[in-house]
Protein backbone atom coordinates (compact mmCIF):
# COMPACT_ATOMS: atom_id res chain seq x y z
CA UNK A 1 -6.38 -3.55 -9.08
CA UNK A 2 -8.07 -2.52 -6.06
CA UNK A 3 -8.03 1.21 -4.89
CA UNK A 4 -8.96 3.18 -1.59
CA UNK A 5 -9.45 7.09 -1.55
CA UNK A 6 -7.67 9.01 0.88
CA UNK A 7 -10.08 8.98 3.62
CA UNK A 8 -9.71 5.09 3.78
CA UNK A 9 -6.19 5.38 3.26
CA UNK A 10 -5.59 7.75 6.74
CA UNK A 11 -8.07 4.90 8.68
CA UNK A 12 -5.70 2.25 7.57
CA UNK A 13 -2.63 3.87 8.16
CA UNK A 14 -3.13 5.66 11.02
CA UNK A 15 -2.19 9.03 9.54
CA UNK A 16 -3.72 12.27 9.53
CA UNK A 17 -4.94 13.89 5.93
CA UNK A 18 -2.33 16.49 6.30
CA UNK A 19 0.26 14.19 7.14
CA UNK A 20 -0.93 11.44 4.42
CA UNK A 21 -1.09 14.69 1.69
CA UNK A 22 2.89 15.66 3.15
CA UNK A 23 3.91 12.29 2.42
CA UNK A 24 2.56 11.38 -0.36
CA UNK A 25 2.43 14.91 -2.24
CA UNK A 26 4.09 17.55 -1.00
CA UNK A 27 7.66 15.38 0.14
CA UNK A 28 6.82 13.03 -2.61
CA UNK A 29 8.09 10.43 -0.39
CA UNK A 30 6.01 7.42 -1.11
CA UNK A 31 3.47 9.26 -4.33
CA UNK A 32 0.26 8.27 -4.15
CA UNK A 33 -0.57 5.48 -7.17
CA UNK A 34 -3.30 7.57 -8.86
CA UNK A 35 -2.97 11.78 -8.16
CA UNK A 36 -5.80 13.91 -7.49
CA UNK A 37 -7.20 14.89 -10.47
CA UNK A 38 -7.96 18.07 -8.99
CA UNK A 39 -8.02 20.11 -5.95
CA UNK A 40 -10.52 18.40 -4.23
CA UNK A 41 -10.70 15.27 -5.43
CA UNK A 42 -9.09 12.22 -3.33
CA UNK A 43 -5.73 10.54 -4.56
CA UNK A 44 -5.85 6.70 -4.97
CA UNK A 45 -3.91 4.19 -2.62
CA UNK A 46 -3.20 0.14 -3.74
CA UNK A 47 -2.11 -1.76 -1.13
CA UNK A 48 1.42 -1.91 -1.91
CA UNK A 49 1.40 1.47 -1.08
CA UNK A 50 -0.45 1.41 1.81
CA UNK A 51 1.78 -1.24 3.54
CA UNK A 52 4.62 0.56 2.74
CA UNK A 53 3.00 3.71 4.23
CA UNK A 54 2.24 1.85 7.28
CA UNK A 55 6.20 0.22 7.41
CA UNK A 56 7.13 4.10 7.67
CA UNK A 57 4.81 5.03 10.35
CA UNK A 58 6.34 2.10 12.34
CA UNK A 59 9.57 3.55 11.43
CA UNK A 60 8.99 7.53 12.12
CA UNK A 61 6.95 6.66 15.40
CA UNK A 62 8.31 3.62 16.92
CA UNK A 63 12.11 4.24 15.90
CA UNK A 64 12.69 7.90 14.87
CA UNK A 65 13.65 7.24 11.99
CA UNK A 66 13.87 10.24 9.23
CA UNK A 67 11.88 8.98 6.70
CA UNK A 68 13.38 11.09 3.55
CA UNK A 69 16.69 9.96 3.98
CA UNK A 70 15.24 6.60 2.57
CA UNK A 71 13.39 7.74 0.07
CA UNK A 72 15.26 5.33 -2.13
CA UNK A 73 14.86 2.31 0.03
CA UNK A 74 10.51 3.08 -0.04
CA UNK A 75 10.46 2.46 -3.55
CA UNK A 76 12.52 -0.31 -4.34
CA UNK A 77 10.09 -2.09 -2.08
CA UNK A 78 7.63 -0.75 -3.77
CA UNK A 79 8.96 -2.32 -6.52
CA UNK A 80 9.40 -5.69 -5.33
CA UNK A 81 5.54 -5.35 -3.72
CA UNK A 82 4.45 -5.05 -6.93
CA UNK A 83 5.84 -8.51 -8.29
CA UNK A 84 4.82 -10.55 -4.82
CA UNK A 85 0.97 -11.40 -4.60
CA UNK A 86 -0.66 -10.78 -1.13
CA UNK A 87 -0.99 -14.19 0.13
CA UNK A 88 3.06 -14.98 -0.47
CA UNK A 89 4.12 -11.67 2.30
CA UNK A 90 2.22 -13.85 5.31
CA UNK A 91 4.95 -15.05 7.69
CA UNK A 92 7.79 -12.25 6.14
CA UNK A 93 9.24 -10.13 7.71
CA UNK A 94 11.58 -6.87 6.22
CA UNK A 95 14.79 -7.16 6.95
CA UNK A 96 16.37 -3.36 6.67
CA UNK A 97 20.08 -3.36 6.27
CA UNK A 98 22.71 -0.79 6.10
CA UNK A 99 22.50 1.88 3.55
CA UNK A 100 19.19 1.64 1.45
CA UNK A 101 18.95 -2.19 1.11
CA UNK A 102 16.49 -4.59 2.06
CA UNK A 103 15.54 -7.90 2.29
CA UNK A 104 12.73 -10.68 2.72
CA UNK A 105 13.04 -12.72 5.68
CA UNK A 106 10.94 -15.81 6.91
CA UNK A 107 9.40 -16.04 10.39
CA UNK A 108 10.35 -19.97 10.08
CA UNK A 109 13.75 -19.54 8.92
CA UNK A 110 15.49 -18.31 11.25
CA UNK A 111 18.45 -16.96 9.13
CA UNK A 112 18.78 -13.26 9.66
CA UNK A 113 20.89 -11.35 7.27
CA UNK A 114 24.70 -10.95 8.50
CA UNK A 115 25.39 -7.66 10.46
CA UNK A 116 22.90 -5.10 11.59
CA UNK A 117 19.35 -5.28 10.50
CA UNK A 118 15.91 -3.57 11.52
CA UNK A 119 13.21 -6.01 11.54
CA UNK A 120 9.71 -5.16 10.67
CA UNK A 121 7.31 -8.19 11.10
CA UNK A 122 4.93 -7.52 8.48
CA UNK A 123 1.62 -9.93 9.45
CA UNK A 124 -0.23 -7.30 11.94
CA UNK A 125 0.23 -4.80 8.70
CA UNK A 126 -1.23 -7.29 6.77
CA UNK A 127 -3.94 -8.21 8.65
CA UNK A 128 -5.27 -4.64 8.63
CA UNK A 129 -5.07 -4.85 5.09
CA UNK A 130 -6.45 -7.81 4.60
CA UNK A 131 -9.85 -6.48 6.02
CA UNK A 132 -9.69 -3.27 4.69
CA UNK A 133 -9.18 -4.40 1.72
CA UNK A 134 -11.04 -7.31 1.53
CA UNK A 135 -7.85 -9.65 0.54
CA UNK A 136 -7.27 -13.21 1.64
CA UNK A 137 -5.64 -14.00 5.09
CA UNK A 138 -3.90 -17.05 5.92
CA UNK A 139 -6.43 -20.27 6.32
CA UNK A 140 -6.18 -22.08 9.82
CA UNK A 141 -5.91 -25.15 7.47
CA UNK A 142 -2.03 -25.28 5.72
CA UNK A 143 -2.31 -25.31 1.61
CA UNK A 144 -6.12 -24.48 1.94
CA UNK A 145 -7.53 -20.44 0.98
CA UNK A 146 -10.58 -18.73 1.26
CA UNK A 147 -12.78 -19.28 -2.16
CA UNK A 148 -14.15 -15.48 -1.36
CA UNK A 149 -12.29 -12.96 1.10
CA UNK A 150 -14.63 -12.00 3.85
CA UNK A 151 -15.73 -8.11 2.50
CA UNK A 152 -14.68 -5.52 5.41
CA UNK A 153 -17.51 -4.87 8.33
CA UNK A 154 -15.32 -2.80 10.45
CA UNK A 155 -15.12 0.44 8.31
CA UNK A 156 -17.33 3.35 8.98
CA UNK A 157 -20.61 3.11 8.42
CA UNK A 158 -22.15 4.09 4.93
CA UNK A 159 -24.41 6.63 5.11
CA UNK A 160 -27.98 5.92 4.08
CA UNK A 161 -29.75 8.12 1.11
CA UNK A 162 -33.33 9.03 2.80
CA UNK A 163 -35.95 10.60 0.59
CA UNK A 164 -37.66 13.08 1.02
CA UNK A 165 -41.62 12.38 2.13
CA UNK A 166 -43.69 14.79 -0.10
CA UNK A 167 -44.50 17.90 2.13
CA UNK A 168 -47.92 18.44 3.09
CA UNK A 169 -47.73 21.90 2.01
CA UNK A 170 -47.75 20.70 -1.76
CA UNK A 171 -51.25 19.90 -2.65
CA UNK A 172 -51.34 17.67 -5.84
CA UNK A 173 -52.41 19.69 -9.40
CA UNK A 174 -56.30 18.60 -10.27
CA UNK A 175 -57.01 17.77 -13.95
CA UNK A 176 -59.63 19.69 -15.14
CA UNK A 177 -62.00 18.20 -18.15
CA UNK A 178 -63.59 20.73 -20.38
């Protein structure tokens, strides 16, 4: 299982620490998959969680939507996400219903849910994913994946360890001989 800290998590979901730590701590409204083991330390994201993270953004910023109100709803998806490999959610779409329920719902298809429903294309998500976590996309060719996922380029740069040159000051010991 692939992991990101919480400074990769904010980058991919848009979020500020403070508002990631609110959410995922403090509200306890979609937990973090591994805690902080101490103060300090960064909490661990998979990316079930961060899709689901970035579904409520689109929800709080796009539709005003109170997010703890559907607490409930956040982690029976998180649920399901768990059981669906990556490569199956391209083309899907969440279908939101009334009350706390959900649903799956193909692009192709066509076949929306009866009654009201929210619908929250999920393949931009995914494609952020998909580079920041270095998972398969879709192939241009139909039936045919990538043998290796292309690793992400677009994340900050890593920073480069530089030694030290020896200072001129230092003046290297002599052996003496008796």
């Amino acid at each position: 299982m692939r992991y990101v800290t919480t400074p990769h998590a904010c980058q991919l979901t848009g979020l500020s620490t403070e508002r990631l730590r609110e959410w995922t701590s403090r509200r306890a409204l979609i937990p973090a998959d591994v805690k902080p083991r101490r103060k300090g330390s960064p909490a661990k994201y998979t990316w079930q969680t961060i899709l689901i993270l970035r579904l409520a953004v689109t929800l709080r910023e796009q539709f005003h939507i109170e997010l703890q109100a559907h607490k409930s709803l956040f982690n029976s998806l998180r649920r399901e996400l768990r059981t669906k490999s990556f490569i199956a959610l391209w083309g899907q779409n969440v279908a939101l219903l009334d009350g706390d329920r959900w649903t799956f719902v193909e692009d192709a298809a066509g076949q929306l849910p009866a009654g009201d429903v929210l619908l929250l294309r999920l393949n931009a998500h995914l494609d952020v994913l998909s580079a920041g976590f270095a998972l398969p996309s879709p192939a241009a060719v139909p039936g045919q994946f990538d043998l290796f996922p292309v690793q992400a380029v677009a994340g900050p740069p890593v920073k480069q360890v530089r030694r030290r040159a020896p200072s001129k000051l230092t003046v290297p010991a002599r052996r003496r001989s008796a």
